[in-house]
Protein backbone atom coordinates (compact mmCIF):
# COMPACT_ATOMS: atom_id res chain seq x y z
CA UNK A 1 3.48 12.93 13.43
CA UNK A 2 6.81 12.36 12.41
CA UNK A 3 9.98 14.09 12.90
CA UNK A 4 11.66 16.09 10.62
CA UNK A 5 14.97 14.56 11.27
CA UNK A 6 13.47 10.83 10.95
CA UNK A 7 11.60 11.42 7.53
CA UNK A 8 13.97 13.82 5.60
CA UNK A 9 16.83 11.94 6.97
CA UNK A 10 15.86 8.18 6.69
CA UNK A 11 13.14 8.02 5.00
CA UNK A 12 13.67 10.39 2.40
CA UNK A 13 17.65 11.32 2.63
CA UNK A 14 19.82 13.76 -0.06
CA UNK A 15 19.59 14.49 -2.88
CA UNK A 16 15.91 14.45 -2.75
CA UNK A 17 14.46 17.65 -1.90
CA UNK A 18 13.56 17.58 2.04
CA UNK A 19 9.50 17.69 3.07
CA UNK A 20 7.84 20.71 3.92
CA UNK A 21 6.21 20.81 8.02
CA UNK A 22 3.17 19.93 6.52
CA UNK A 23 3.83 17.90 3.75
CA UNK A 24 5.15 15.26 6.80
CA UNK A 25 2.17 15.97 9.14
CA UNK A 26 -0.15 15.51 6.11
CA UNK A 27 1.70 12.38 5.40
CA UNK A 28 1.69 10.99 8.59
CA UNK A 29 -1.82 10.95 8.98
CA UNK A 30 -2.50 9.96 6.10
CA UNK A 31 0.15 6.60 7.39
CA UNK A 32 -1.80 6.31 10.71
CA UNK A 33 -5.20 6.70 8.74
CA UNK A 34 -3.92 3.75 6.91
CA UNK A 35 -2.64 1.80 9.54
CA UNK A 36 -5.67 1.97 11.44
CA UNK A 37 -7.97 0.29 8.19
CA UNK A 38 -5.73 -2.24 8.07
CA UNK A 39 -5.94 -3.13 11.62
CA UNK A 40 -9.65 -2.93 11.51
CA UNK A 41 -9.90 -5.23 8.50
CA UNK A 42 -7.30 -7.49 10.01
CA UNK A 43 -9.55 -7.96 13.14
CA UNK A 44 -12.87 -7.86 11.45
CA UNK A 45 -11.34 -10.64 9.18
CA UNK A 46 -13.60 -10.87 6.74
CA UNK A 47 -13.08 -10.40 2.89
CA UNK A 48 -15.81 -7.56 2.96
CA UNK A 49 -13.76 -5.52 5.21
CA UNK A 50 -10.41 -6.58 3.46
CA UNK A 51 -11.53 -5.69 0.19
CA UNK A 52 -12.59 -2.07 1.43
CA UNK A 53 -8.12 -1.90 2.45
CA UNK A 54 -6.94 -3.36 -0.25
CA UNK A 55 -9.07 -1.34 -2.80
CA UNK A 56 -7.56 1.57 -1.42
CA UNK A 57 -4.00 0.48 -1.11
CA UNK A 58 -3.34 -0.98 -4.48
CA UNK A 59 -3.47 1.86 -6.14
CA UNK A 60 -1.80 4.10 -3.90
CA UNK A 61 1.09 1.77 -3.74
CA UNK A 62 1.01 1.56 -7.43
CA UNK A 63 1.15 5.24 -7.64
CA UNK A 64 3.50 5.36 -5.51
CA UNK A 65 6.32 2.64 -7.26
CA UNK A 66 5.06 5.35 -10.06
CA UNK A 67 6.49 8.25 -8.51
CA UNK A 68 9.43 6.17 -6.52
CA UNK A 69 10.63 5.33 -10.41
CA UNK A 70 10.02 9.08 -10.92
CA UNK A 71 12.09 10.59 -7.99
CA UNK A 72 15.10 7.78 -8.54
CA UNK A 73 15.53 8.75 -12.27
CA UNK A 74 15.70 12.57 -11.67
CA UNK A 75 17.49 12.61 -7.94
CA UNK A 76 19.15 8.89 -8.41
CA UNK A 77 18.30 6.25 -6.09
CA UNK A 78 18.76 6.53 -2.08
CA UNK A 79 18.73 2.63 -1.14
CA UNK A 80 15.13 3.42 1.18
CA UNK A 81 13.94 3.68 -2.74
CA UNK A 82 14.85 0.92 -4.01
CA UNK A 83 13.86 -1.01 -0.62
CA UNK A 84 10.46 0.52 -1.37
CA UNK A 85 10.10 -0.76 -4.70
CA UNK A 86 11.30 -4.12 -3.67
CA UNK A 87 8.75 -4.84 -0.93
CA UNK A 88 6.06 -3.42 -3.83
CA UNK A 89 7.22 -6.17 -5.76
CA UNK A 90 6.57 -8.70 -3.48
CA UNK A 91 2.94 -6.96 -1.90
CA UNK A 92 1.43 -6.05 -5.57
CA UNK A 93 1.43 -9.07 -7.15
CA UNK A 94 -0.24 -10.98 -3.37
CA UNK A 95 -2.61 -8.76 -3.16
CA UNK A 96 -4.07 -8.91 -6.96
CA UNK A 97 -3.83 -12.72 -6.47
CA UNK A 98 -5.82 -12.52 -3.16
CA UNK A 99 -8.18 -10.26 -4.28
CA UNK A 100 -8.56 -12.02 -7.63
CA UNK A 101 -8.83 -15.55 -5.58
CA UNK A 102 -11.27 -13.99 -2.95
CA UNK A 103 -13.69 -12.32 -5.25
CA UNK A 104 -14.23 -15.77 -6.95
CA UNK A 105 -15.22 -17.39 -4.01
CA UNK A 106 -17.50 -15.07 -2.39
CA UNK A 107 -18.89 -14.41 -5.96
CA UNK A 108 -19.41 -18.57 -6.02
CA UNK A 109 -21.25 -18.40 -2.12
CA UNK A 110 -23.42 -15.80 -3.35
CA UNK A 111 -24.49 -17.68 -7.01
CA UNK A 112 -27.24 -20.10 -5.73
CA UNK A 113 -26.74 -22.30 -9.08
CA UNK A 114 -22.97 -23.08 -8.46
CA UNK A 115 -23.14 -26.71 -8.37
CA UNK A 116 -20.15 -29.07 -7.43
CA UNK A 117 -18.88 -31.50 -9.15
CA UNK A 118 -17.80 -34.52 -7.38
């Protein structure tokens, strides 16, 4: 899925040990499985089908700033790394707020004794 030249050599350049044939086809679907929820719960557009994404991709990306902190203190940091981890910075904290906002609200529409204050 991807190329071994495009994945050990941008995405994960020296010193970091390069992937394996099927460490990158593993990957890659694993990237396209991913891509393909998103899309779904993008057009679906409901919080129901958002909720089923973003369950899964919080904590993979959190494992993942995990093992990026890992991999920069033992190989040093190749700047894709440290784009990585800023991008997480920005996407973890959205996505607790949405799901944190969203939850509310569809936990509110479901309670029939929410009244509203006026």
């Amino acid at each position: 899925m991807f190329s071994d030249e495009l994945w050990n050599g941008f995405f994960w350049p020296d010193p970091l040990p390069p992937f394996s044939e099927l460490g990158l086809q593993l990957g890659g679907a694993a990237y396209l499985a991913t891509a393909i929820a998103a899309i779904y719960a993008l057009k679906v557009g409901t919080w129901e089908s958002a909720r089923v994404y973003l369950a899964y991709s919080f904590p993979y990306i959190v494992m993942a700033v995990v093992v990026t902190l890992i991999t920069i203190a033992e190989h040093g940091g190749a700047p894709i790394g440290w784009l990585y981890l800023l991008l997480s910075a920005f996407y973890l904290p959205i996505v607790a707020y949405t799901w944190r906002r969203e939850s509310r609200a569809a936990s509110r529409a479901a309670s029939p004794e929410v009244q509203v204050r006026q």
